[in-house]
PDB file of N, CA and C in Angstrom:
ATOM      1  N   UNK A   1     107.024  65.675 123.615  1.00  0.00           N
ATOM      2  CA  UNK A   1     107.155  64.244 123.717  1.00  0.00           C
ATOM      3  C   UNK A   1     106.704  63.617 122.404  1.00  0.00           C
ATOM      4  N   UNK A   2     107.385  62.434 121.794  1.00  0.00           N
ATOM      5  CA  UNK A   2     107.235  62.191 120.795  1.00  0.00           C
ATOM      6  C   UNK A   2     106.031  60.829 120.982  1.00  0.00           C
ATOM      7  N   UNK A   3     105.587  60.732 120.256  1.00  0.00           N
ATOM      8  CA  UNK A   3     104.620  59.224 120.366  1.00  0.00           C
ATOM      9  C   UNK A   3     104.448  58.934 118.634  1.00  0.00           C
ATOM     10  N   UNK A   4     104.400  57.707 118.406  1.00  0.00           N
ATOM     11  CA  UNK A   4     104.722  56.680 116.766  1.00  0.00           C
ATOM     12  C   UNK A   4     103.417  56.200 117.128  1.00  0.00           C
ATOM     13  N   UNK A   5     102.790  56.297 116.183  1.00  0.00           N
ATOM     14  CA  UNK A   5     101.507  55.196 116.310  1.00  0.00           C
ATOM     15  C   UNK A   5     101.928  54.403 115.207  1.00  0.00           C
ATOM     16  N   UNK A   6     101.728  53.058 116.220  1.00  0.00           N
ATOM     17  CA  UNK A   6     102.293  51.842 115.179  1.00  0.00           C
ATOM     18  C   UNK A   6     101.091  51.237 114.511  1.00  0.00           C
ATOM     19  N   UNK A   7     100.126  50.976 115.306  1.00  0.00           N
ATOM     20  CA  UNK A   7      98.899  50.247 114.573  1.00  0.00           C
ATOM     21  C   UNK A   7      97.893  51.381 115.076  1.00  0.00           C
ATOM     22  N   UNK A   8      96.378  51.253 114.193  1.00  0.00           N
ATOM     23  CA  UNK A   8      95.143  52.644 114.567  1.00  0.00           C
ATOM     24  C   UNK A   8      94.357  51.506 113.929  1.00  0.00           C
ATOM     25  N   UNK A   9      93.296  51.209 114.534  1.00  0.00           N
ATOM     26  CA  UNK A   9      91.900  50.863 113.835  1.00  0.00           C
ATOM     27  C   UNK A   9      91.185  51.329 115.487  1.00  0.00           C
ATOM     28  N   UNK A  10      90.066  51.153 115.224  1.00  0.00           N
ATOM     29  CA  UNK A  10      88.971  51.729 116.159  1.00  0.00           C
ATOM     30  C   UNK A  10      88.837  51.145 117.247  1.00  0.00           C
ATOM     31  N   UNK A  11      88.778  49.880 117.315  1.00  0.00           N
ATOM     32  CA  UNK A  11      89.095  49.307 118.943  1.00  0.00           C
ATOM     33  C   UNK A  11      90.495  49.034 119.200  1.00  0.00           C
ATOM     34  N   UNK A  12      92.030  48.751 118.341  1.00  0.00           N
ATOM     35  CA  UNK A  12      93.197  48.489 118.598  1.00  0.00           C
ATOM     36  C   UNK A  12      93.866  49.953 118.151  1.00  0.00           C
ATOM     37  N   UNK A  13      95.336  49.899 119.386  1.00  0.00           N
ATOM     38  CA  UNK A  13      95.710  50.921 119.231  1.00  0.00           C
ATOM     39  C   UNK A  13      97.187  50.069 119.673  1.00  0.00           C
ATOM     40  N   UNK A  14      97.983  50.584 118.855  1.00  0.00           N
ATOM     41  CA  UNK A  14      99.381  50.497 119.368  1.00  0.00           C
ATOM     42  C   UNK A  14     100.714  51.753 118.999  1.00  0.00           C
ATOM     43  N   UNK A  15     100.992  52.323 120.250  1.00  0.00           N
ATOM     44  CA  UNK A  15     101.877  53.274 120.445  1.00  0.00           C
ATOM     45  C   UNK A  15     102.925  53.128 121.259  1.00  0.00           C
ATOM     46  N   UNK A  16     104.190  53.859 120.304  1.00  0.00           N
ATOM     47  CA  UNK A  16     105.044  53.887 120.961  1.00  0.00           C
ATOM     48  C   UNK A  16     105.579  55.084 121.700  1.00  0.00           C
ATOM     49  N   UNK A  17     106.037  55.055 123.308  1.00  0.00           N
ATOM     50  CA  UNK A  17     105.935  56.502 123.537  1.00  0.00           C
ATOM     51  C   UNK A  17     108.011  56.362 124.345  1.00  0.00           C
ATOM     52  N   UNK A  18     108.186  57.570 124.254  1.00  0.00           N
ATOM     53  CA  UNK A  18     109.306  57.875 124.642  1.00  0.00           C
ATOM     54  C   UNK A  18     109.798  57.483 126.121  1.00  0.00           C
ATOM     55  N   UNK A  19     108.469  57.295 126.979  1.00  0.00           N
ATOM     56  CA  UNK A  19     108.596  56.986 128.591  1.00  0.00           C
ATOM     57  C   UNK A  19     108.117  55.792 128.864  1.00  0.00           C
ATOM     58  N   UNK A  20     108.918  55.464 129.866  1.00  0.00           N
ATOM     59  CA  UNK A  20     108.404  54.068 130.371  1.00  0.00           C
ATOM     60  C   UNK A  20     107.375  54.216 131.362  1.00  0.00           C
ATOM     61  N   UNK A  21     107.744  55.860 132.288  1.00  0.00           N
ATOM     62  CA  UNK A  21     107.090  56.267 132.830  1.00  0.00           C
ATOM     63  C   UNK A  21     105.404  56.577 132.202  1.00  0.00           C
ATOM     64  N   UNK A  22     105.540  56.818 131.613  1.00  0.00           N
ATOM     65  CA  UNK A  22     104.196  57.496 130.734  1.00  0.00           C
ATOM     66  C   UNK A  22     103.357  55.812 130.034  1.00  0.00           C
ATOM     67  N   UNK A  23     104.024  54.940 129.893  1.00  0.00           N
ATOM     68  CA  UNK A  23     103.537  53.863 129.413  1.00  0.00           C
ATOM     69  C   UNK A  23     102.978  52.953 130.753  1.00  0.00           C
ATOM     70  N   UNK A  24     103.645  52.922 131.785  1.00  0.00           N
ATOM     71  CA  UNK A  24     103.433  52.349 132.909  1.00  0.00           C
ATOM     72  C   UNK A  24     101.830  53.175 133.579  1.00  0.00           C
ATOM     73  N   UNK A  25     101.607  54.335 133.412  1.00  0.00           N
ATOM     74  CA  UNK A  25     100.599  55.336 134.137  1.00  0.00           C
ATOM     75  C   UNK A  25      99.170  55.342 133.077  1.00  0.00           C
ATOM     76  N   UNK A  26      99.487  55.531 132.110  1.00  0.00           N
ATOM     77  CA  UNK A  26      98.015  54.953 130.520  1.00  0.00           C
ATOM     78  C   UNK A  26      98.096  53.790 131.042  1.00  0.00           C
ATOM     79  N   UNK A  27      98.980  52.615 131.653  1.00  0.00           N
ATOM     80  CA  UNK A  27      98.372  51.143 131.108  1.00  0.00           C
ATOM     81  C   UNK A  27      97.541  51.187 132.882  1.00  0.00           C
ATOM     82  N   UNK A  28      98.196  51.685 134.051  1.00  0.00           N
ATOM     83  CA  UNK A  28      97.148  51.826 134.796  1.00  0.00           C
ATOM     84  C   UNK A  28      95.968  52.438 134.475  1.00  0.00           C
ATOM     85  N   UNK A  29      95.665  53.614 134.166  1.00  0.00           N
ATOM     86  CA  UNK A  29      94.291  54.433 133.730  1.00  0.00           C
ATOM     87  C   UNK A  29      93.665  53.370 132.874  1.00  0.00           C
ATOM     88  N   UNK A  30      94.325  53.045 132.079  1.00  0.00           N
ATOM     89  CA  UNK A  30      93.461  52.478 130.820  1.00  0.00           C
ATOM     90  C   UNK A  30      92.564  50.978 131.253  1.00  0.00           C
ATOM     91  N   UNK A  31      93.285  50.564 132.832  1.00  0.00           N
ATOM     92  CA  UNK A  31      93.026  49.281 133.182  1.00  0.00           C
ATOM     93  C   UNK A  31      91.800  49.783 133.970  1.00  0.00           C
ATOM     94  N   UNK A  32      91.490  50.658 134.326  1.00  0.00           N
ATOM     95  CA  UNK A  32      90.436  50.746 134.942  1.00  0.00           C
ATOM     96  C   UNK A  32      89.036  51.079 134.263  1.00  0.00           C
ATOM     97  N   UNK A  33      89.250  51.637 133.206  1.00  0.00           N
ATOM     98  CA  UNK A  33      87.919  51.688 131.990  1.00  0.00           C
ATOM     99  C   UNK A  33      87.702  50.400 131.714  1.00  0.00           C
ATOM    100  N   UNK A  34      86.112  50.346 132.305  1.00  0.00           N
ATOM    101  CA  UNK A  34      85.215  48.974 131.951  1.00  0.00           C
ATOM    102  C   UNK A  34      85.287  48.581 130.271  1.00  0.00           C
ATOM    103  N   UNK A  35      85.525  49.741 129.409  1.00  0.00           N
ATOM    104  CA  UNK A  35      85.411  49.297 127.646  1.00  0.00           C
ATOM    105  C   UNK A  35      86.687  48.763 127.411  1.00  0.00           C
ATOM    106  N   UNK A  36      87.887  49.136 128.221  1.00  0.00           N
ATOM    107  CA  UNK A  36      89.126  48.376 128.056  1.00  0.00           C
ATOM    108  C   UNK A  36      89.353  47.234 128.398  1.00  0.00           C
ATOM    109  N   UNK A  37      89.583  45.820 127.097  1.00  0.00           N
ATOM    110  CA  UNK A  37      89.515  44.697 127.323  1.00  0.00           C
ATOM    111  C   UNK A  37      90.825  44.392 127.803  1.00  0.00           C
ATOM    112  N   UNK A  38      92.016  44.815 127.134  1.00  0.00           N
ATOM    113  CA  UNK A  38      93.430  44.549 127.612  1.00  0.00           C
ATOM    114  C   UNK A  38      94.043  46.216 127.355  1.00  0.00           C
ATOM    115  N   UNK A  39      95.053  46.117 128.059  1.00  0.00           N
ATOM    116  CA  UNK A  39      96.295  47.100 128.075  1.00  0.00           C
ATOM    117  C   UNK A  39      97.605  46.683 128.445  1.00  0.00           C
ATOM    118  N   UNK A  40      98.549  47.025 128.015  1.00  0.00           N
ATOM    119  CA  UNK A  40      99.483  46.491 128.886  1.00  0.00           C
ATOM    120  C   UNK A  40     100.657  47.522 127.278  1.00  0.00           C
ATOM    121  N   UNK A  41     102.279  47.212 128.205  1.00  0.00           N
ATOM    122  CA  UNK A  41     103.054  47.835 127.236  1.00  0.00           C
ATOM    123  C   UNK A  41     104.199  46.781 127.570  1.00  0.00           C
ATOM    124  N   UNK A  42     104.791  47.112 126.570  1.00  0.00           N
ATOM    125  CA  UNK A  42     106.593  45.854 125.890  1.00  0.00           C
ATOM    126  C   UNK A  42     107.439  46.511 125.795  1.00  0.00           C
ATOM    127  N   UNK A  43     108.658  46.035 125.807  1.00  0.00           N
ATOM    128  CA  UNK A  43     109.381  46.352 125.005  1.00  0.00           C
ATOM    129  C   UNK A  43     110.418  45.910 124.850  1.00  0.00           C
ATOM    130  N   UNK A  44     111.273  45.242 123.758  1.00  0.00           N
ATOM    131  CA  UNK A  44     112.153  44.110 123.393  1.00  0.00           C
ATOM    132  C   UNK A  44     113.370  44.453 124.272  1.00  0.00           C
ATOM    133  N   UNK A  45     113.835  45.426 124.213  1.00  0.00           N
ATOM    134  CA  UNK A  45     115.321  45.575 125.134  1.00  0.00           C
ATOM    135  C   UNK A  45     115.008  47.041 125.717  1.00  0.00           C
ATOM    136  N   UNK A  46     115.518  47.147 126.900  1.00  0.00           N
ATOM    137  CA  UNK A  46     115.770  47.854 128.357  1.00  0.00           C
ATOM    138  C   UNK A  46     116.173  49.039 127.460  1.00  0.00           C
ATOM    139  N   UNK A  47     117.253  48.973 126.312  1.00  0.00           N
ATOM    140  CA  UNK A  47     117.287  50.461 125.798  1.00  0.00           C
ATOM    141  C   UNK A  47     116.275  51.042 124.841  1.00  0.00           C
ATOM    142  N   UNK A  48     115.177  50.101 124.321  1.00  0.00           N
ATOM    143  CA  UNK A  48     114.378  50.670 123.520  1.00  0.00           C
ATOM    144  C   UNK A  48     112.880  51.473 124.131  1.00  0.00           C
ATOM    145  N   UNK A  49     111.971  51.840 123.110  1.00  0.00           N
ATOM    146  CA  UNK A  49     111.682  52.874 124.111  1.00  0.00           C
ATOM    147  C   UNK A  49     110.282  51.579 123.513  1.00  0.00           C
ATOM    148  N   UNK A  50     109.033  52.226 125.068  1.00  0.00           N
ATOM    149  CA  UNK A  50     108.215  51.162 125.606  1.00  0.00           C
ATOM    150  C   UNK A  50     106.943  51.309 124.349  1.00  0.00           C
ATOM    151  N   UNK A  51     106.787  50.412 124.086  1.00  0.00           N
ATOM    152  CA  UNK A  51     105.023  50.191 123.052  1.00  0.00           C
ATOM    153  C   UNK A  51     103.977  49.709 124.025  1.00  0.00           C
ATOM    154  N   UNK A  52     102.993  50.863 123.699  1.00  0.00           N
ATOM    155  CA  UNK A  52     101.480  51.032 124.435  1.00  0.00           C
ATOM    156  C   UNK A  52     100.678  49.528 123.488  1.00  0.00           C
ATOM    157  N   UNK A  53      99.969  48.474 124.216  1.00  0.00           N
ATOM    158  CA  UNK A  53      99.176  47.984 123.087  1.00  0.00           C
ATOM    159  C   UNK A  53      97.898  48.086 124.089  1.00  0.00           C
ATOM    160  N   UNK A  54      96.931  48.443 122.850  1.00  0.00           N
ATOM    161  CA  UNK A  54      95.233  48.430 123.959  1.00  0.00           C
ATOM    162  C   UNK A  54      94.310  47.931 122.812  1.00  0.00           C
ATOM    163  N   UNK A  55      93.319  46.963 123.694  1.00  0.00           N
ATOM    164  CA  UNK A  55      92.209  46.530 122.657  1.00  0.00           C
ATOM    165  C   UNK A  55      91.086  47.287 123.816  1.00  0.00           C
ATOM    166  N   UNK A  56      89.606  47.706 122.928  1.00  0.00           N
ATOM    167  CA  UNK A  56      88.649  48.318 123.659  1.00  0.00           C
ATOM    168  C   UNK A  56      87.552  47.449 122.734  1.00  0.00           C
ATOM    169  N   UNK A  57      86.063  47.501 123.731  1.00  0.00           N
ATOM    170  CA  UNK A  57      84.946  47.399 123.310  1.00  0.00           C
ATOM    171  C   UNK A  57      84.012  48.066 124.034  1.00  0.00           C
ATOM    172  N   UNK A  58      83.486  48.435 122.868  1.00  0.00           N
ATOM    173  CA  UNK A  58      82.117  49.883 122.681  1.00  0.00           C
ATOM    174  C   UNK A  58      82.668  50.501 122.931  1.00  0.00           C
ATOM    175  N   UNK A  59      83.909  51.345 122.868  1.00  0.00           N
ATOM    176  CA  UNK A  59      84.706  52.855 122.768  1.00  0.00           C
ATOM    177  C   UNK A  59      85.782  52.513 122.031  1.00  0.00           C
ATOM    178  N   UNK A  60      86.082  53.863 121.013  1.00  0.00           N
ATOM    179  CA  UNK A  60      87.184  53.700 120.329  1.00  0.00           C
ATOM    180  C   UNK A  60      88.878  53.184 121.256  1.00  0.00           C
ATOM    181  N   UNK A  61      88.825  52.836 120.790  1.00  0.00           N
ATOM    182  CA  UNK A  61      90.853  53.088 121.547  1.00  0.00           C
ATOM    183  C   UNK A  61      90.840  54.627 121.855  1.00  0.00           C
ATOM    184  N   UNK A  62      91.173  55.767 120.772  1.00  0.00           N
ATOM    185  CA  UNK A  62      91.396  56.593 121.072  1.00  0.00           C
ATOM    186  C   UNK A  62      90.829  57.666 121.781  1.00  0.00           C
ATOM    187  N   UNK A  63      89.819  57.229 122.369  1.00  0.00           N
ATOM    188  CA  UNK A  63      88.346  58.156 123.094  1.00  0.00           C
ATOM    189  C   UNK A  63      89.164  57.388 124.307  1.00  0.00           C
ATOM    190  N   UNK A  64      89.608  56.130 124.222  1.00  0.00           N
ATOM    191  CA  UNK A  64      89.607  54.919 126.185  1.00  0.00           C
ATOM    192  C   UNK A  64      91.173  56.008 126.356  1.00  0.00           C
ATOM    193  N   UNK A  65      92.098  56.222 125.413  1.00  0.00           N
ATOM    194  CA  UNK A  65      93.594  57.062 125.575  1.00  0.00           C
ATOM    195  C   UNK A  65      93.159  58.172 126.425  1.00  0.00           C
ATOM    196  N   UNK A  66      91.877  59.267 125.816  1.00  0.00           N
ATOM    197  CA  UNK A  66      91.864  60.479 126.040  1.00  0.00           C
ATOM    198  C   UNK A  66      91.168  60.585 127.382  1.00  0.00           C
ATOM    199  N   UNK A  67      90.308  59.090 127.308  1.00  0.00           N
ATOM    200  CA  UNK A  67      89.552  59.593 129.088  1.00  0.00           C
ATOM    201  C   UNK A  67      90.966  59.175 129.977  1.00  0.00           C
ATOM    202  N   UNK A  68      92.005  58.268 129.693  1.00  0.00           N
ATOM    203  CA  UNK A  68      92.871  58.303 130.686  1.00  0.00           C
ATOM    204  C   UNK A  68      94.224  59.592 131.259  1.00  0.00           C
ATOM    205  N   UNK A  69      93.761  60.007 129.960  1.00  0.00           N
ATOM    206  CA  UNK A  69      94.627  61.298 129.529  1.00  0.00           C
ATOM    207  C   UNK A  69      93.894  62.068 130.888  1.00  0.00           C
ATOM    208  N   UNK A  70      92.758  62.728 130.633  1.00  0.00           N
ATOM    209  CA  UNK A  70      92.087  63.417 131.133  1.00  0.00           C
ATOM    210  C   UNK A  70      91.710  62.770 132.744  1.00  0.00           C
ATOM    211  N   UNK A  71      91.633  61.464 133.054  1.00  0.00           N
ATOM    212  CA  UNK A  71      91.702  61.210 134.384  1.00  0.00           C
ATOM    213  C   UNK A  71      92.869  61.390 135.129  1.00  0.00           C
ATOM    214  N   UNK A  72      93.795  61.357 134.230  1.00  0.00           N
ATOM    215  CA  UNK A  72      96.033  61.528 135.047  1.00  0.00           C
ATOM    216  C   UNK A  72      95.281  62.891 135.272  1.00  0.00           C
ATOM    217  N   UNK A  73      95.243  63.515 134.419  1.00  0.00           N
ATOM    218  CA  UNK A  73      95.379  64.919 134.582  1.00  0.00           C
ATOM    219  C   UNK A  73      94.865  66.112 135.709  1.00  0.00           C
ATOM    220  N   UNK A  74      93.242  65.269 135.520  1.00  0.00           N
ATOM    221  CA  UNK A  74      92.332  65.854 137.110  1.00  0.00           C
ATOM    222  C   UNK A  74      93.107  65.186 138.295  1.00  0.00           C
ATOM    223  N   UNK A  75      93.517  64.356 138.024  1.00  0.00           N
ATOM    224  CA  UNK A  75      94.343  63.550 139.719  1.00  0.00           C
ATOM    225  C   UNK A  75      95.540  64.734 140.003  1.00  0.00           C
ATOM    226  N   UNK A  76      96.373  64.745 138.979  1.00  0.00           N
ATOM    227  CA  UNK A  76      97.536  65.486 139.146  1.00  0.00           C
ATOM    228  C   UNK A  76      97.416  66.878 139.440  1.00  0.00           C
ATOM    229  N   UNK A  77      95.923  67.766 138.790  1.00  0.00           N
ATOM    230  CA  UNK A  77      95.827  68.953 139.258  1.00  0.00           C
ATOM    231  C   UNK A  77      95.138  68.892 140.668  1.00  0.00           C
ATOM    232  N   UNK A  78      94.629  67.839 141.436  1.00  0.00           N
ATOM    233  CA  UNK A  78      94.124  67.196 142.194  1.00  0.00           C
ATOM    234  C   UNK A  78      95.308  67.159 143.535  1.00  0.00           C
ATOM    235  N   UNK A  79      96.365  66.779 143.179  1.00  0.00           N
ATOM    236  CA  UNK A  79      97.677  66.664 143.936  1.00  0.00           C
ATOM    237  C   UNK A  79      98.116  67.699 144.162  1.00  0.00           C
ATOM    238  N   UNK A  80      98.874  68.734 142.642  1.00  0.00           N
ATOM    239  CA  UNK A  80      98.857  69.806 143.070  1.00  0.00           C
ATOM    240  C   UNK A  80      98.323  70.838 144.027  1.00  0.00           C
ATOM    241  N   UNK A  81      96.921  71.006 143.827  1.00  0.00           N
ATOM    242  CA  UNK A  81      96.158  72.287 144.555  1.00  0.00           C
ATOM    243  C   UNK A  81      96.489  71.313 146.293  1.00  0.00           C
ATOM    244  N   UNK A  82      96.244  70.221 146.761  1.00  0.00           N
ATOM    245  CA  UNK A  82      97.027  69.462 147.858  1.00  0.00           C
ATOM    246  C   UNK A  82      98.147  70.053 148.431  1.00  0.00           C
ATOM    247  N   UNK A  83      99.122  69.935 147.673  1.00  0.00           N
ATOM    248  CA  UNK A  83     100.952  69.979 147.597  1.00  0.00           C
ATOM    249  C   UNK A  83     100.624  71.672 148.250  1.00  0.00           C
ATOM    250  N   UNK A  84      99.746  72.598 147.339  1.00  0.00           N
ATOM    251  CA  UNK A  84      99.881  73.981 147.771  1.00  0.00           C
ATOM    252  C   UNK A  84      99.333  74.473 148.711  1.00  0.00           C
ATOM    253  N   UNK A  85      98.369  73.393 149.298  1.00  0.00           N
ATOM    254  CA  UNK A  85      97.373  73.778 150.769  1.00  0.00           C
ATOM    255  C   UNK A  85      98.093  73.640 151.894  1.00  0.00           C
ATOM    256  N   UNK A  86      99.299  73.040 151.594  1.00  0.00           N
ATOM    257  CA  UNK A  86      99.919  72.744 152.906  1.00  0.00           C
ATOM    258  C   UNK A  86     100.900  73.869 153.435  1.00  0.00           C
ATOM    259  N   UNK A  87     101.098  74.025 154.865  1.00  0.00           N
ATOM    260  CA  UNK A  87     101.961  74.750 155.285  1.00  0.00           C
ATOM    261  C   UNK A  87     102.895  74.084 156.291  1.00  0.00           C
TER     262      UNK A  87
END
């Protein structure tokens, strides 16, 4: 998966990622970290692909990305081992 980082300083982050899906699921995670002041994603036309924008305080942007990274991730292996308990 490709991702453009459009803007990087330490509390602002703006990325562009290939999914709308994937932009829609960070801007939930990211909304729930207390250091995340805003999140949210754009994008000018329906065929272009979606831009992540996030402002943080007292955590970098890219530390508030990786705990949401890492919270999808325990949920989803979370679902999985679920999905496989069942008969």
């Amino acid at each position: 998966m490709e991702i453009t980082v459009l803007k990087n300083s330490k509390e602002e982050l703006e990325i562009q990622l290939e999914s709308l899906t994937l932009a829609e699921l960070l801007r939930v995670y990211l909304n729930k970290d207390s250091a995340v002041s805003f999140a949210a994603w754009k994008r000018e036309h329906p065929f272009e692909k979606p831009i992540l924008n996030l402002k943080t305080k007292g955590k970098t942007a890219k530390k508030a990305v990786s705990d949401a990274v890492a919270a999808i991730t325990k949920d989803l292996e979370k679902i999985e081992k679920d999905f496989r308990g069942m008969k």
